[in-house]
N, C-alpha and C. Protein backbone atom coordinates (compact mmCIF):
# COMPACT_ATOMS: atom_id res chain seq x y z
N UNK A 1 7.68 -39.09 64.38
CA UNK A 1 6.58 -39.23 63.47
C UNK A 1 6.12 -37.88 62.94
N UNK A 2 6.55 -36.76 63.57
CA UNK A 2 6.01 -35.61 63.73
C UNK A 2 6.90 -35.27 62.22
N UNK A 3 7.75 -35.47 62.06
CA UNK A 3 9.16 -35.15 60.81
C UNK A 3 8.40 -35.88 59.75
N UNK A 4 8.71 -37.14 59.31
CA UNK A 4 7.68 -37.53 58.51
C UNK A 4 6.22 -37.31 57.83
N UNK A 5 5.79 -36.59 59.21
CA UNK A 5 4.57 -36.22 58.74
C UNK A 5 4.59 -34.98 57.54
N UNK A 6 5.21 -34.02 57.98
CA UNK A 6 5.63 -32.82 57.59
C UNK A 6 6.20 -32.81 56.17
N UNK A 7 6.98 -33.72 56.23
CA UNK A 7 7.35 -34.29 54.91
C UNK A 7 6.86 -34.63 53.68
N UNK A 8 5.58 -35.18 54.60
CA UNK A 8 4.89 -36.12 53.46
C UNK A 8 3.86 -34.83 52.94
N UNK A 9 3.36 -33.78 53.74
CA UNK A 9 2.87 -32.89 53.56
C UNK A 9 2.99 -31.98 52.59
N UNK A 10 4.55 -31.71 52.39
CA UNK A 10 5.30 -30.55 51.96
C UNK A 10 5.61 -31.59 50.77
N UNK A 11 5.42 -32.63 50.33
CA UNK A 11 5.88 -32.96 49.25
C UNK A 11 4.52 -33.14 48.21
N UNK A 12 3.46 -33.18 49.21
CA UNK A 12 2.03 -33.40 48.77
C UNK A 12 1.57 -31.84 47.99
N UNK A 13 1.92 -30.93 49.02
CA UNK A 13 1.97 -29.54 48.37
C UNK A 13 2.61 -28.80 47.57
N UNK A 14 4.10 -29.40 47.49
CA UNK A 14 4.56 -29.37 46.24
C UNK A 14 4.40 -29.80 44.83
N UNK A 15 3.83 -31.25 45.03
CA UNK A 15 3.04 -31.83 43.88
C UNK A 15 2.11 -30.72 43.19
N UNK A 16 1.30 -30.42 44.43
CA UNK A 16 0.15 -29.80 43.76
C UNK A 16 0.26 -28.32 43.41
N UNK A 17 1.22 -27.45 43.68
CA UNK A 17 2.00 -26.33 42.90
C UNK A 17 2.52 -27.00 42.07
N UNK A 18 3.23 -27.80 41.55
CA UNK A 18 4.20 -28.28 40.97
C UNK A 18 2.40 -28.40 39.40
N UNK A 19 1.53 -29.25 39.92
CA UNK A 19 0.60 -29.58 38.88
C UNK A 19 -0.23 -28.05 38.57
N UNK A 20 -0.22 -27.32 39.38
CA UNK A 20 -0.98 -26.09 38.98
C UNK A 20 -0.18 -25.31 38.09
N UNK A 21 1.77 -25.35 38.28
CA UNK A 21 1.85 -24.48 37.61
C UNK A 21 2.26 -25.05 36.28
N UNK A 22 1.76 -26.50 35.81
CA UNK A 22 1.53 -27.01 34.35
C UNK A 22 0.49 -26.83 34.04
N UNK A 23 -0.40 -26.42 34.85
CA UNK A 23 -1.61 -25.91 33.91
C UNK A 23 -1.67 -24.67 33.49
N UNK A 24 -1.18 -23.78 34.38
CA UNK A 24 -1.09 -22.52 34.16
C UNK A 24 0.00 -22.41 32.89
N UNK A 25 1.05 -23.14 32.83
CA UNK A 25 1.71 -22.24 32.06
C UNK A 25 1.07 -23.23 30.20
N UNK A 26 0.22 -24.35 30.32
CA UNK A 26 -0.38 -25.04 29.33
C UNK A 26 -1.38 -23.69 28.95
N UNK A 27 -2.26 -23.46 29.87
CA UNK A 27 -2.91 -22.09 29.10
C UNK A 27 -2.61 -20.78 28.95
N UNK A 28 -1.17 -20.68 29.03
CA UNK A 28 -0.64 -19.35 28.81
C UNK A 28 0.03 -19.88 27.48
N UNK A 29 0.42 -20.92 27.53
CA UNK A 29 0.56 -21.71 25.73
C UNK A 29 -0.68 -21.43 24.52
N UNK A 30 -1.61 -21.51 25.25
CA UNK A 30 -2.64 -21.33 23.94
C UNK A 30 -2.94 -20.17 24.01
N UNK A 31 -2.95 -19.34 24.98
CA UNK A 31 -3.39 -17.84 25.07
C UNK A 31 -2.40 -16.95 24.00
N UNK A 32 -1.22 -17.62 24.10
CA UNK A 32 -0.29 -17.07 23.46
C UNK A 32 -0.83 -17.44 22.15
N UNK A 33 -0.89 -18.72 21.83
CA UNK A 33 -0.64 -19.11 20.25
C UNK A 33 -2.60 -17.91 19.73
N UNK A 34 -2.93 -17.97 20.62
CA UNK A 34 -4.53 -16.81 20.23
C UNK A 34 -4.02 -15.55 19.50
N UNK A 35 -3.05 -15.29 20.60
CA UNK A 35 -3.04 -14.18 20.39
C UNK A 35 -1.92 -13.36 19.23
N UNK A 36 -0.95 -14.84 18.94
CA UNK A 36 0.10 -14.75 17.84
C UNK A 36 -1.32 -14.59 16.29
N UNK A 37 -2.38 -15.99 16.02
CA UNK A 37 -2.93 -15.79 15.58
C UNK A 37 -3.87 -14.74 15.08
N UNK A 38 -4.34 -13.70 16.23
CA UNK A 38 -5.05 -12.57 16.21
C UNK A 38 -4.51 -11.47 15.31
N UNK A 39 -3.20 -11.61 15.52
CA UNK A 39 -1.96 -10.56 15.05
C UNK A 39 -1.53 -11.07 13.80
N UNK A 40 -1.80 -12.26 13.47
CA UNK A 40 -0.99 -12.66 12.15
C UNK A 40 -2.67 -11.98 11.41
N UNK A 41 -4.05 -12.20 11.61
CA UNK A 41 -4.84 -11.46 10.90
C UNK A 41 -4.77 -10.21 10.77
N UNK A 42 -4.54 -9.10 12.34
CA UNK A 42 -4.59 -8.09 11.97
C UNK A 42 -3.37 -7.68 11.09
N UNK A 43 -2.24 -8.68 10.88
CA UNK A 43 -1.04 -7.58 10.21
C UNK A 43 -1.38 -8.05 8.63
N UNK A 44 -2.26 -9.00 8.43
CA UNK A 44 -3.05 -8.99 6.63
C UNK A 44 -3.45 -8.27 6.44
N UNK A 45 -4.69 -7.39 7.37
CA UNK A 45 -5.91 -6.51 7.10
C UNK A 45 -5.12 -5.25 6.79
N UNK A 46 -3.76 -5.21 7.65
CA UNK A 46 -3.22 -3.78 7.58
C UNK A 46 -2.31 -3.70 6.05
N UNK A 47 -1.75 -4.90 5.95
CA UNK A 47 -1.34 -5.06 4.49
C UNK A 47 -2.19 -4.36 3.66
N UNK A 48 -3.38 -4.80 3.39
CA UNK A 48 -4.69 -4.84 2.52
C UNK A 48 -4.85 -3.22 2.35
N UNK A 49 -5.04 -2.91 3.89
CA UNK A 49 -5.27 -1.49 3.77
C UNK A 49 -4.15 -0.53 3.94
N UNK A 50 -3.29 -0.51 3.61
CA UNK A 50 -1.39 -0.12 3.33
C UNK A 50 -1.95 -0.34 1.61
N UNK A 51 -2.21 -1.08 0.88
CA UNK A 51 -2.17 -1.21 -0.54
C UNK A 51 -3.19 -0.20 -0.92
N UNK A 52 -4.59 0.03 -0.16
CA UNK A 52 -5.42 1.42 -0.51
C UNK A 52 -4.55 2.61 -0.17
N UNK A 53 -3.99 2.84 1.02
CA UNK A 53 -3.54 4.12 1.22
C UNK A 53 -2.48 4.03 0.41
N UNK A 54 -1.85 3.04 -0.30
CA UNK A 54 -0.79 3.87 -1.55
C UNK A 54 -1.30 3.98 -2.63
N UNK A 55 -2.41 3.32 -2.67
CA UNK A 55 -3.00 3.83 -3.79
C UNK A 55 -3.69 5.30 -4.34
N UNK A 56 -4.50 5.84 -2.90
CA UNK A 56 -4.83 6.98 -2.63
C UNK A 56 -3.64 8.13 -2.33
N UNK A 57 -2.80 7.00 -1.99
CA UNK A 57 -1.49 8.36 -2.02
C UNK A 57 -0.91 8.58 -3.53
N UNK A 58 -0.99 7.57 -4.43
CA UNK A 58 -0.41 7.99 -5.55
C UNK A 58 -1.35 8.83 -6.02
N UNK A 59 -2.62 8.63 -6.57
CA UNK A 59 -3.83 9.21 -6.64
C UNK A 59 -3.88 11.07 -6.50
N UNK A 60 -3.38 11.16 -5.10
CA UNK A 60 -3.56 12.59 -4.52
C UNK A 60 -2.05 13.64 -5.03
N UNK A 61 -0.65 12.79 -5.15
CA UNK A 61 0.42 12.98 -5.91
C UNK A 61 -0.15 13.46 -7.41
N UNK A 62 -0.58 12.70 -8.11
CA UNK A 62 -0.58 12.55 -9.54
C UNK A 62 -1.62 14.01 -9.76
N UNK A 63 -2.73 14.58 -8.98
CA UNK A 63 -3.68 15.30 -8.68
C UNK A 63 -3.26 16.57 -8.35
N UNK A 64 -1.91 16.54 -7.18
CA UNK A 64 -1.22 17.61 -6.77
C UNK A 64 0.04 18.32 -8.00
N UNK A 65 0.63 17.18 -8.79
CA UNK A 65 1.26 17.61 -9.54
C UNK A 65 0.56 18.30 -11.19
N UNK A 66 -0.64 17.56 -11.19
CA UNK A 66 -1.75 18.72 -12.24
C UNK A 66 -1.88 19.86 -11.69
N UNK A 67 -2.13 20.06 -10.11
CA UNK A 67 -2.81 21.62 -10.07
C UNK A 67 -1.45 22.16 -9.81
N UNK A 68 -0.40 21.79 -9.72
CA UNK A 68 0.87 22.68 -9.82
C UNK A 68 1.11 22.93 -11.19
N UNK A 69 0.97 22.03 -12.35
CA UNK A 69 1.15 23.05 -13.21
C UNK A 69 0.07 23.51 -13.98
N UNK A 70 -0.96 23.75 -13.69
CA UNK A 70 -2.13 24.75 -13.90
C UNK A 70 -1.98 26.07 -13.40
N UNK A 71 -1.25 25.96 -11.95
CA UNK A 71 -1.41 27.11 -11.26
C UNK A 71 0.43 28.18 -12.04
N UNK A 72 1.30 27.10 -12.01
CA UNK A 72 2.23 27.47 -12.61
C UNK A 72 1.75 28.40 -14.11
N UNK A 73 0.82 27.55 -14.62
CA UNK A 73 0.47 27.93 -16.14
C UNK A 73 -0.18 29.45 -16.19
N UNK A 74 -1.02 29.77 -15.12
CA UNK A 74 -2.02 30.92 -14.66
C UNK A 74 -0.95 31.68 -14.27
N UNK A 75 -0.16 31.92 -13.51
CA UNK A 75 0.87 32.44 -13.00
C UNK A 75 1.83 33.08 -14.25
N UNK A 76 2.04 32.30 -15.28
CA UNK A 76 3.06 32.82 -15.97
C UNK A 76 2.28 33.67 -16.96
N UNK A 77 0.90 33.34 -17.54
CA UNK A 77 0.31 34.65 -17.82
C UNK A 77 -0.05 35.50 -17.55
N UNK A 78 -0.32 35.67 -16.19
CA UNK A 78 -0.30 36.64 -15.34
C UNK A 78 0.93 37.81 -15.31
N UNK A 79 1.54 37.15 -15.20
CA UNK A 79 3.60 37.89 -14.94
C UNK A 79 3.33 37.89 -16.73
N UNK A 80 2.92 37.77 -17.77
CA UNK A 80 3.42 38.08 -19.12
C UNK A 80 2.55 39.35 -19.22
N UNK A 81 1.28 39.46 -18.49
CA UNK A 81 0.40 40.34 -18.82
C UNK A 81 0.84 41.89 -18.26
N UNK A 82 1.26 41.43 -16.65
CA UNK A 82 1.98 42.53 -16.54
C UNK A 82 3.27 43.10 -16.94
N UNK A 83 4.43 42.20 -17.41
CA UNK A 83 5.66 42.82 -17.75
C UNK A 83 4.92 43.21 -19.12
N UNK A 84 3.83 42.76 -19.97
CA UNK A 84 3.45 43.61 -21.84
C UNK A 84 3.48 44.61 -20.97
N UNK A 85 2.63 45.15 -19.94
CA UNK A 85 1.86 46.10 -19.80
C UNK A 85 3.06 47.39 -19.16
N UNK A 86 4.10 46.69 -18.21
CA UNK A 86 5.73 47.43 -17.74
C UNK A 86 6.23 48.25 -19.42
N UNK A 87 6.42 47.35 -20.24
CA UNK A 87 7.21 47.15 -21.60
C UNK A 87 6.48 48.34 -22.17
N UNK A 88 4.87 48.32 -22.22
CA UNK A 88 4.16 49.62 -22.93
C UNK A 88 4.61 50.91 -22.20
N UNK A 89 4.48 51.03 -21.31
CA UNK A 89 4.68 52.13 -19.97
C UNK A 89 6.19 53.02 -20.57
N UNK A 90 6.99 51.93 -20.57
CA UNK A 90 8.55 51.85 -21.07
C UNK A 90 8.39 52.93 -22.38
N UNK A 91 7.63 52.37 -23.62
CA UNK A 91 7.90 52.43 -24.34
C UNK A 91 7.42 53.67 -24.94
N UNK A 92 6.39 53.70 -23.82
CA UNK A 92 5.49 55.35 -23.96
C UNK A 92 6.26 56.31 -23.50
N UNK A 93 6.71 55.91 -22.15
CA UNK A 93 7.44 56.83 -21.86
C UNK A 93 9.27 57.73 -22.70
N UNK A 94 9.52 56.54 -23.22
CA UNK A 94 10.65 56.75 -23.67
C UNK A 94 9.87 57.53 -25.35
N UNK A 95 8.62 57.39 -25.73
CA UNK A 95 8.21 58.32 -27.27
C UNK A 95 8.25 59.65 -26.29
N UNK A 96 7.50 59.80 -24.98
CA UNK A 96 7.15 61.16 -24.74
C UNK A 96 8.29 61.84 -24.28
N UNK A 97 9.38 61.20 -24.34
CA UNK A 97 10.76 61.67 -23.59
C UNK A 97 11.40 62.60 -25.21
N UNK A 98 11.11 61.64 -26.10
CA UNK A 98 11.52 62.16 -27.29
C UNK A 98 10.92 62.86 -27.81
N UNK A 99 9.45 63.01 -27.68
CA UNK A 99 9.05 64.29 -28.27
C UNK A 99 9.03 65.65 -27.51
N UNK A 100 9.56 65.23 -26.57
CA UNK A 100 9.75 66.69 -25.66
C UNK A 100 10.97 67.13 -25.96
N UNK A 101 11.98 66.45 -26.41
CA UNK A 101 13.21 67.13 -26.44
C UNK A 101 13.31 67.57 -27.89
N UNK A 102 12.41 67.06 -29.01
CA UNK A 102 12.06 67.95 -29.99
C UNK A 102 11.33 68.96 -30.31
């Protein structure tokens, strides 16, 4: 009787693991589907805000390529002002070269 008993025990306790771990894995079913949901919002919001930051990135492009050629533009009168000013030097020097040898 002692065998039987044991039996009936171990099958009673198996049941009831057996029913705990359908519940457990029933709310690891919805925990999941939460948390698939959670993620399907945050990967919209990041969409949303992916469409500002290219926008602000074209923005800061279009901004960077004006002050390059402004600065380009400043630059090349700069370098014209000094090579006039090389070219006079040149040109002085080469009159006073000639009037010395006359």
């Amino acid at each position: 009787m002692d065998v039987s008993y044991l039996q009936f025990l171990l099958y009673v306790l198996g049941a009831v693991l057996l029913g705990a771990l359908i519940v457990l894995v029933i709310k690891l079913i919805y925990s999941v589907n939460r948390v698939n949901e959670i993620l399907d919002s945050v990967e919209k919001k990041m969409k949303t805000v992916d469409k500002a930051f290219n926008a602000v990135d074209k923005v800061v492009d279009s901004f960077s390529a004006a002050t390059d050629k402004v600065v380009d533009g400043i630059a090349s009168v700069i370098s014209k002002i000094f090579n006039h000013k090389k070219k006079k030097n040149k040109i002085n020097n080469i009159e006073k070269e000639e009037d010395k040898d006359e």
